[in-house]
Protein backbone atom coordinates (compact mmCIF):
# COMPACT_ATOMS: atom_id res chain seq x y z
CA UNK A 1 0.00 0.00 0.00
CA UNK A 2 1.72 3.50 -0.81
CA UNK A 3 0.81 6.11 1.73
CA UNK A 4 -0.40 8.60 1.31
CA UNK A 5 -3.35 7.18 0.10
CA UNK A 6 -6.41 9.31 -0.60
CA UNK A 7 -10.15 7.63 -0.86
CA UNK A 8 -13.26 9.48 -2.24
CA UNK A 9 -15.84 9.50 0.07
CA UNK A 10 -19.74 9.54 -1.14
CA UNK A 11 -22.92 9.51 0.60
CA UNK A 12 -24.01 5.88 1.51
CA UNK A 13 -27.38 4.38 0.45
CA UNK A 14 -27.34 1.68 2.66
CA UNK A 15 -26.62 4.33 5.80
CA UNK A 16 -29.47 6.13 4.22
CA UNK A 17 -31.95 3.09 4.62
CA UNK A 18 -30.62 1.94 8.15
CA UNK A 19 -31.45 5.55 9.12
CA UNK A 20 -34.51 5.56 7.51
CA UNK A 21 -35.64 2.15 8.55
CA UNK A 22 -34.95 2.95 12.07
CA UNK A 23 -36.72 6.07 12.35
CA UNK A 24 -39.65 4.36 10.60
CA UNK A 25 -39.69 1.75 12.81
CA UNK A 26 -39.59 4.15 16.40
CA UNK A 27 -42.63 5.95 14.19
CA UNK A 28 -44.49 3.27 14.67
CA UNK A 29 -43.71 1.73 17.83
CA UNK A 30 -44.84 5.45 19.01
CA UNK A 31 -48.00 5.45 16.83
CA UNK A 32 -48.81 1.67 18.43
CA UNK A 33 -48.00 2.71 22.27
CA UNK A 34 -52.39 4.41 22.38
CA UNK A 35 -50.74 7.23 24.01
CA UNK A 36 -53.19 10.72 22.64
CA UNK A 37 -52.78 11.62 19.02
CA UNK A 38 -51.14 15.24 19.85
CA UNK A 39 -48.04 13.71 21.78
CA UNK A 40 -47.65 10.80 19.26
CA UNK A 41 -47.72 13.42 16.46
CA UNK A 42 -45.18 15.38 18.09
CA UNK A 43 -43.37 12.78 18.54
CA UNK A 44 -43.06 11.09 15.29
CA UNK A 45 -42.13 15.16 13.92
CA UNK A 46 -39.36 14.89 15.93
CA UNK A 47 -38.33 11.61 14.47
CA UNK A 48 -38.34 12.83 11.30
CA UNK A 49 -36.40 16.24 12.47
CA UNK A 50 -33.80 14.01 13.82
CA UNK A 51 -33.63 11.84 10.28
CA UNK A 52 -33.01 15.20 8.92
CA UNK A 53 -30.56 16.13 10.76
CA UNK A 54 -28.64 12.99 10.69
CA UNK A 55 -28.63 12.51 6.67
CA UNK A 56 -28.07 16.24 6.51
CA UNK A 57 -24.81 15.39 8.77
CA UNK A 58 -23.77 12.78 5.79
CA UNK A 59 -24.35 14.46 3.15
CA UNK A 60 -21.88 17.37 4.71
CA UNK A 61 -19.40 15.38 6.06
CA UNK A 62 -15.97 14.78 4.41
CA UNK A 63 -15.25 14.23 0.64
CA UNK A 64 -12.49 12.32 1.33
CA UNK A 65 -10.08 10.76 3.46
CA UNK A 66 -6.18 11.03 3.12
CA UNK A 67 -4.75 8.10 4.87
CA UNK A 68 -1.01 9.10 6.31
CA UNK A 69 2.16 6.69 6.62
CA UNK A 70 2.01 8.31 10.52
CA UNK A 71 -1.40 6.87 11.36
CA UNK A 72 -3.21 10.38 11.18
CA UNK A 73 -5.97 11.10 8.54
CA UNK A 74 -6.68 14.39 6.81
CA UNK A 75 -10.21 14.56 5.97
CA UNK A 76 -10.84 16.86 3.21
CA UNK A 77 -13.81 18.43 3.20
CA UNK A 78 -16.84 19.66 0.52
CA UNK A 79 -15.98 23.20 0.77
CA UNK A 80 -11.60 22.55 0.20
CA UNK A 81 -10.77 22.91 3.98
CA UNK A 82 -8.99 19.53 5.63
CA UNK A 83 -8.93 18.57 9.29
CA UNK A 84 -5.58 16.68 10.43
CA UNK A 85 -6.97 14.29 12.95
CA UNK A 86 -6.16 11.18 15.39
CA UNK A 87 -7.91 7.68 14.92
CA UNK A 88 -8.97 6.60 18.24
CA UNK A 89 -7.93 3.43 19.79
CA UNK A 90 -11.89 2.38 20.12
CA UNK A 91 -12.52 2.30 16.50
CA UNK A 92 -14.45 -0.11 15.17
CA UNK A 93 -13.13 -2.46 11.87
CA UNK A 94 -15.65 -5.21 10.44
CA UNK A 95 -15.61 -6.54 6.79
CA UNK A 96 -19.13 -4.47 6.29
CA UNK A 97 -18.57 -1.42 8.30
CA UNK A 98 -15.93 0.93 9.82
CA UNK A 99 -16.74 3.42 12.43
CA UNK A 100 -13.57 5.99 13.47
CA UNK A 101 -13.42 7.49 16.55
CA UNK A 102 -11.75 10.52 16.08
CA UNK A 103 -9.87 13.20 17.69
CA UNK A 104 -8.67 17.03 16.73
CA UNK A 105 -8.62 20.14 17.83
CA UNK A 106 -12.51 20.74 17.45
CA UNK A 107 -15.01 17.70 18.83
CA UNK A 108 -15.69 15.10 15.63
CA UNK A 109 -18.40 12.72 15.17
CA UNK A 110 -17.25 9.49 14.47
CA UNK A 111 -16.70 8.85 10.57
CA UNK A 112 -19.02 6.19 9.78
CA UNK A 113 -17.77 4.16 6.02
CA UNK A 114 -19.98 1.57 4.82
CA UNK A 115 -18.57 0.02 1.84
CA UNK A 116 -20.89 2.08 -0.69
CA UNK A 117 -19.32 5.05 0.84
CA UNK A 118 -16.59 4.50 -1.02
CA UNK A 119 -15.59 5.79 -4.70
CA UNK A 120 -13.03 2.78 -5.67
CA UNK A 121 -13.73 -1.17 -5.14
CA UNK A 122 -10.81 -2.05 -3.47
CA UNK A 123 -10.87 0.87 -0.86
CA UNK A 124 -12.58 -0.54 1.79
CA UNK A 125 -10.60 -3.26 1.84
CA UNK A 126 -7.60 -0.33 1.99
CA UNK A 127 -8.79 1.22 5.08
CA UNK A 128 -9.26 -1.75 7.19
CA UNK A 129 -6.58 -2.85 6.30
CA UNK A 130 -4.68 0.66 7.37
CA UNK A 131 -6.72 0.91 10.13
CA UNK A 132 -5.24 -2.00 11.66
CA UNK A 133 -1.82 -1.29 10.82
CA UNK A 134 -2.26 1.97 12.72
CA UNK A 135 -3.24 -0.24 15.23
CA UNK A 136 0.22 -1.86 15.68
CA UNK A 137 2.10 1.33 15.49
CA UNK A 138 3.91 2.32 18.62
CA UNK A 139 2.66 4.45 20.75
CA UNK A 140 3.93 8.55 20.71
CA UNK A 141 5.13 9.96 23.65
């Protein structure tokens, strides 16, 4: 793997349907509960608020992530800026998703890559991969 390596990041339908699905599903578990029609319609409003706000959060999140030979990732963002963070030793690697923890100098939500997210086919595989090899890295003083 040559480092840098940079990967294109793009919104993920499959996050998009998990969120959806979810929020669907606490709709109706709210609508089924025969608690009064005004506090169950507030309350599936604020459901869909909330979807809002978390697809709104994907679609501006980073364009793309520049992997670095010293375990830090810049993520470049929509509007040309970067961020030079930390991956966090509680990260999560699985073959069908990867969640980073991150830290920087403002707080970060974690960066959450489902394989769709991803512009290339092989760069999933890429960042796991990296992502455990920061893993083994020693540890900075």
């Amino acid at each position: 793997m040559q480092l840098p390596l940079t990967l294109q990041l793009k919104p993920s339908r499959i996050y998009l349907i998990v969120l959806a699905s979810g929020h669907t599903l606490a709709g109706v578990a709210v609508c089924l509960l025969g608690w009064p029609w005004l506090i169950c319609t507030a309350l599936v409003l604020l459901l869909v608020l909330l979807l809002q706000r978390s697809w709104r959060q994907v679609l501006n999140g980073p364009s793309a992530v520049l992997l670095r030979a010293d375990g830090k990732l810049d993520l470049l963002m929509p509007d040309a800026s970067s961020a030079l963070v930390e991956v966090a030793t509680d990260s999560l690697v699985l073959p069908w998703l990867v969640i980073v923890h991150l830290h920087g100098e403002s707080k970060l939500p974690p960066l959450v890559i489902w394989p769709d997210a991803l512009a290339g086919a092989d760069d999933h595989r890429q960042l796991r991969l990296w992502l455990k090899w920061c893993e083994a890295l020693p540890e900075k003083a």
